[in-house]
C-alpha atoms as a PDB file:
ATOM      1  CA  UNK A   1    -115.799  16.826 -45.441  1.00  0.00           C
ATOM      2  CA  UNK A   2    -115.920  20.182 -44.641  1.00  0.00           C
ATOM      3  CA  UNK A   3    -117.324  21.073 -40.699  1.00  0.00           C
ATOM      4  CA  UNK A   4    -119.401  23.871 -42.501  1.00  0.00           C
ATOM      5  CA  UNK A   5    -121.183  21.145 -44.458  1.00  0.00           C
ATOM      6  CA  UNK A   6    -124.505  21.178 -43.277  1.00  0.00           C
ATOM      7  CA  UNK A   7    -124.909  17.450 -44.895  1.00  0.00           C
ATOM      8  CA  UNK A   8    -121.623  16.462 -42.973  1.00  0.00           C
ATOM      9  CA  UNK A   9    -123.152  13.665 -40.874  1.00  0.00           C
ATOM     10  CA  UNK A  10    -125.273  12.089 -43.497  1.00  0.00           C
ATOM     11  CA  UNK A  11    -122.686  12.125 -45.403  1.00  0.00           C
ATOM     12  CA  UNK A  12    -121.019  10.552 -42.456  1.00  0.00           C
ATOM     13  CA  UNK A  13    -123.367   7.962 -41.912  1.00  0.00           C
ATOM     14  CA  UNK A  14    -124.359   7.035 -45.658  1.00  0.00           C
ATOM     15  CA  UNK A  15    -119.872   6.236 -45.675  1.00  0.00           C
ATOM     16  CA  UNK A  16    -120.115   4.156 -42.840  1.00  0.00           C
ATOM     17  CA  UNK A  17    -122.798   2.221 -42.834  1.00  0.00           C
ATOM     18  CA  UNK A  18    -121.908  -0.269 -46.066  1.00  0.00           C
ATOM     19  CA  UNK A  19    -118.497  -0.543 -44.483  1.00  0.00           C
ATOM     20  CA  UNK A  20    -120.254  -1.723 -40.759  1.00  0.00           C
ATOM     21  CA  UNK A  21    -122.315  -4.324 -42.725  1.00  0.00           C
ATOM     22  CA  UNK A  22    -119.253  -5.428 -44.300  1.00  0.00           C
ATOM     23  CA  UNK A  23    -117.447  -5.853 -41.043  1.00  0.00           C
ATOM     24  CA  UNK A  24    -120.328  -7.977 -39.347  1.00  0.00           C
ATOM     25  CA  UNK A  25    -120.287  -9.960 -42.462  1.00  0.00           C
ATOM     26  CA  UNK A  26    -116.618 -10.732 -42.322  1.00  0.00           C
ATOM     27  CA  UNK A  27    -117.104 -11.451 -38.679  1.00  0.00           C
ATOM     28  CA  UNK A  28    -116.993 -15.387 -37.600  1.00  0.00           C
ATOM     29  CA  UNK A  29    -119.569 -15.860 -35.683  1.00  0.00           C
ATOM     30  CA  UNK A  30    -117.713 -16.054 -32.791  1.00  0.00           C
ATOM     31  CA  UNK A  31    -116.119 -12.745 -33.829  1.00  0.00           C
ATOM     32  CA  UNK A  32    -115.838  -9.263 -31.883  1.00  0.00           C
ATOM     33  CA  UNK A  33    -115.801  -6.301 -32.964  1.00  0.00           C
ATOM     34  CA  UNK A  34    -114.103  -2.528 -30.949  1.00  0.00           C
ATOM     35  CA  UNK A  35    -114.099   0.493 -32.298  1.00  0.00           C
ATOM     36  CA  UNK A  36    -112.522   3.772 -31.001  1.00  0.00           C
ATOM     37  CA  UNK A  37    -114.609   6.857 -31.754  1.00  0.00           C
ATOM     38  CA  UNK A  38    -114.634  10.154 -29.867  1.00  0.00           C
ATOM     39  CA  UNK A  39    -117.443  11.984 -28.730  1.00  0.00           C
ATOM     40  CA  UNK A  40    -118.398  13.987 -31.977  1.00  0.00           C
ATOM     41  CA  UNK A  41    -119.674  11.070 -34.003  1.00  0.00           C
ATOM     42  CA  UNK A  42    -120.137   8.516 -30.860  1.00  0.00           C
ATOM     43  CA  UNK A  43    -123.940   8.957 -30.735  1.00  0.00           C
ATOM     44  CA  UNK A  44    -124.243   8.091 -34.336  1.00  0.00           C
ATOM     45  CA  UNK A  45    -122.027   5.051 -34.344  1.00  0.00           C
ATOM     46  CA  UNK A  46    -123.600   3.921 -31.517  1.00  0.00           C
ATOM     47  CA  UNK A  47    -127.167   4.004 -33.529  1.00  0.00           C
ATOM     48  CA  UNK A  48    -125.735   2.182 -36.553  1.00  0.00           C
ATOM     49  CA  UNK A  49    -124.034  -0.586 -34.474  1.00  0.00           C
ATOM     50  CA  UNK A  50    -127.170  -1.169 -32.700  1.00  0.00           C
ATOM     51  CA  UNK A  51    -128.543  -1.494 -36.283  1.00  0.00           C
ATOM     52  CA  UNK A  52    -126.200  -3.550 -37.675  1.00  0.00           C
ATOM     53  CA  UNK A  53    -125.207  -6.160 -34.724  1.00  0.00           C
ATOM     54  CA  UNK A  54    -128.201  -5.875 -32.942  1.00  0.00           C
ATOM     55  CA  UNK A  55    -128.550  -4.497 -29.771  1.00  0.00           C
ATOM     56  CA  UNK A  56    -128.383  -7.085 -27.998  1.00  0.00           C
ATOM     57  CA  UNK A  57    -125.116  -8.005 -29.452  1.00  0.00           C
ATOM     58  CA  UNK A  58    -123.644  -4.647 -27.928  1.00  0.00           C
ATOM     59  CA  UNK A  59    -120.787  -5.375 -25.019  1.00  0.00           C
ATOM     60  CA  UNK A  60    -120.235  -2.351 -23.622  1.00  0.00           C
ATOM     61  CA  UNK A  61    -118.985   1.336 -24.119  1.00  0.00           C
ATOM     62  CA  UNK A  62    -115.934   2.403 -21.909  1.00  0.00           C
ATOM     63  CA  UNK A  63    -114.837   6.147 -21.511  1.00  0.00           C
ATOM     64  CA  UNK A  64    -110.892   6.403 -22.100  1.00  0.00           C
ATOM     65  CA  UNK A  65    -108.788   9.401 -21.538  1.00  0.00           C
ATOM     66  CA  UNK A  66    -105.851   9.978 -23.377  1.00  0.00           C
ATOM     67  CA  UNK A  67    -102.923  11.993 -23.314  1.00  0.00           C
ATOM     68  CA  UNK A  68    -100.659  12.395 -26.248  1.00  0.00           C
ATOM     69  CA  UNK A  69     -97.526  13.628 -25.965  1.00  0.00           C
ATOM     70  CA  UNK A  70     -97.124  17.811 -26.697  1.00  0.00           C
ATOM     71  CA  UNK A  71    -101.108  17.467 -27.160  1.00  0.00           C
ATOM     72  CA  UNK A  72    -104.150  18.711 -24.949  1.00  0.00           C
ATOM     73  CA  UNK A  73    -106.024  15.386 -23.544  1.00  0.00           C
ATOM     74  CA  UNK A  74    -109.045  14.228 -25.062  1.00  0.00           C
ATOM     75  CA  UNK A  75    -111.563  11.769 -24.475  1.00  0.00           C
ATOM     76  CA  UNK A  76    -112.253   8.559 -26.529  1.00  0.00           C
ATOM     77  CA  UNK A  77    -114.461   5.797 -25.928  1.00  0.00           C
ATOM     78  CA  UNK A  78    -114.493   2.125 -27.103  1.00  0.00           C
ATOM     79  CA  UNK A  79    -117.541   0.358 -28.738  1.00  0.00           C
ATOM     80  CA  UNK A  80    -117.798  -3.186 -28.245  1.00  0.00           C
ATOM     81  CA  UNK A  81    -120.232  -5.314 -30.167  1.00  0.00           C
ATOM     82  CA  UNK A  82    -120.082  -9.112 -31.036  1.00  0.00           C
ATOM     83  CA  UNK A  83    -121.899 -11.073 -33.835  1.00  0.00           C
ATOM     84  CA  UNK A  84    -123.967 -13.063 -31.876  1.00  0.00           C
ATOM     85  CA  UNK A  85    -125.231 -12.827 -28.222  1.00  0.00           C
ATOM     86  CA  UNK A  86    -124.430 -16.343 -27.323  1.00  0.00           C
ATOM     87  CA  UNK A  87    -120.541 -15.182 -27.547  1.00  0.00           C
ATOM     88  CA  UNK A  88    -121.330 -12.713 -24.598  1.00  0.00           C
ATOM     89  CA  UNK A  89    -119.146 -14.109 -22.322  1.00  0.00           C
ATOM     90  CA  UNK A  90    -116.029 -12.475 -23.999  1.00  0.00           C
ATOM     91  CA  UNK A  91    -114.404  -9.454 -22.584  1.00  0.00           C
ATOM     92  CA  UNK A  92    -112.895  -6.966 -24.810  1.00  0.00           C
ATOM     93  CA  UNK A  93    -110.788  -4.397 -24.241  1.00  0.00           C
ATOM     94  CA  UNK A  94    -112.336  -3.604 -20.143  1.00  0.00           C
ATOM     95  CA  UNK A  95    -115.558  -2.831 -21.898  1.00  0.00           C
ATOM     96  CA  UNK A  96    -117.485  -5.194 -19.276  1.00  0.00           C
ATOM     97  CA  UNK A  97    -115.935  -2.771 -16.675  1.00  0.00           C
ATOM     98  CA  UNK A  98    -116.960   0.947 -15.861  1.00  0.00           C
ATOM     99  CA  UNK A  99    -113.859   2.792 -16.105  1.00  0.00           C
ATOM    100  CA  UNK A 100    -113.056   5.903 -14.430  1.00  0.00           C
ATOM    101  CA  UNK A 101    -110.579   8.296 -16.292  1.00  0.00           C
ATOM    102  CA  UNK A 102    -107.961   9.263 -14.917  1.00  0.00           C
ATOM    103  CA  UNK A 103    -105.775  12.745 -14.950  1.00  0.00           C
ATOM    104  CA  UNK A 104    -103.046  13.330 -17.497  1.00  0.00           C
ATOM    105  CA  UNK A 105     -99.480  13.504 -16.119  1.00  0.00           C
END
């Protein structure tokens, strides 16, 4: 998709939303789910996984920094969402933790 298209995040949206429903489906029930997303299309994920899962069922979002090498840093976060609630005591990825970023080398 092109960044001029105006349609760009329904377009967005309308390709990931079949695909989230097929993922929560495939879940077992004790199942977890973590997605890494930058910023551009976090807000939107965010709004279908709270659709999808529930959100209730969401674990946590943690900010990540991250440096490739030869590349200028950029910022990722991770999505955390289980199938049910009553699996809430599982900890994914430090999303049950606040994470500061820290500087690139």
């Amino acid at each position: 998709m092109s960044s001029e298209d105006d349609s760009r995040q329904t377009k967005w949206i309308k390709a990931m939303m079949p695909r989230l429903q097929i993922m929560k489906a495939m879940l077992k029930p004790s199942g977890v789910l973590a997605i890494c997303i930058d910023d551009n299309e976090l807000f939107h994920l965010r709004m279908m996984l709270d659709e999808v899962f529930g959100e209730e069922n969401r674990l946590g979002q943690r900010r990540q920094l991250a440096c490739p090498i030869g590349f200028q840093p950029l910022v990722q976060y991770r999505v955390g969402f289980v199938r049910f609630s009553i699996h809430r005591e599982y900890e994914v990825a430090g999303l049950h933790k606040p994470s500061t970023p820290r500087a690139c080398q």
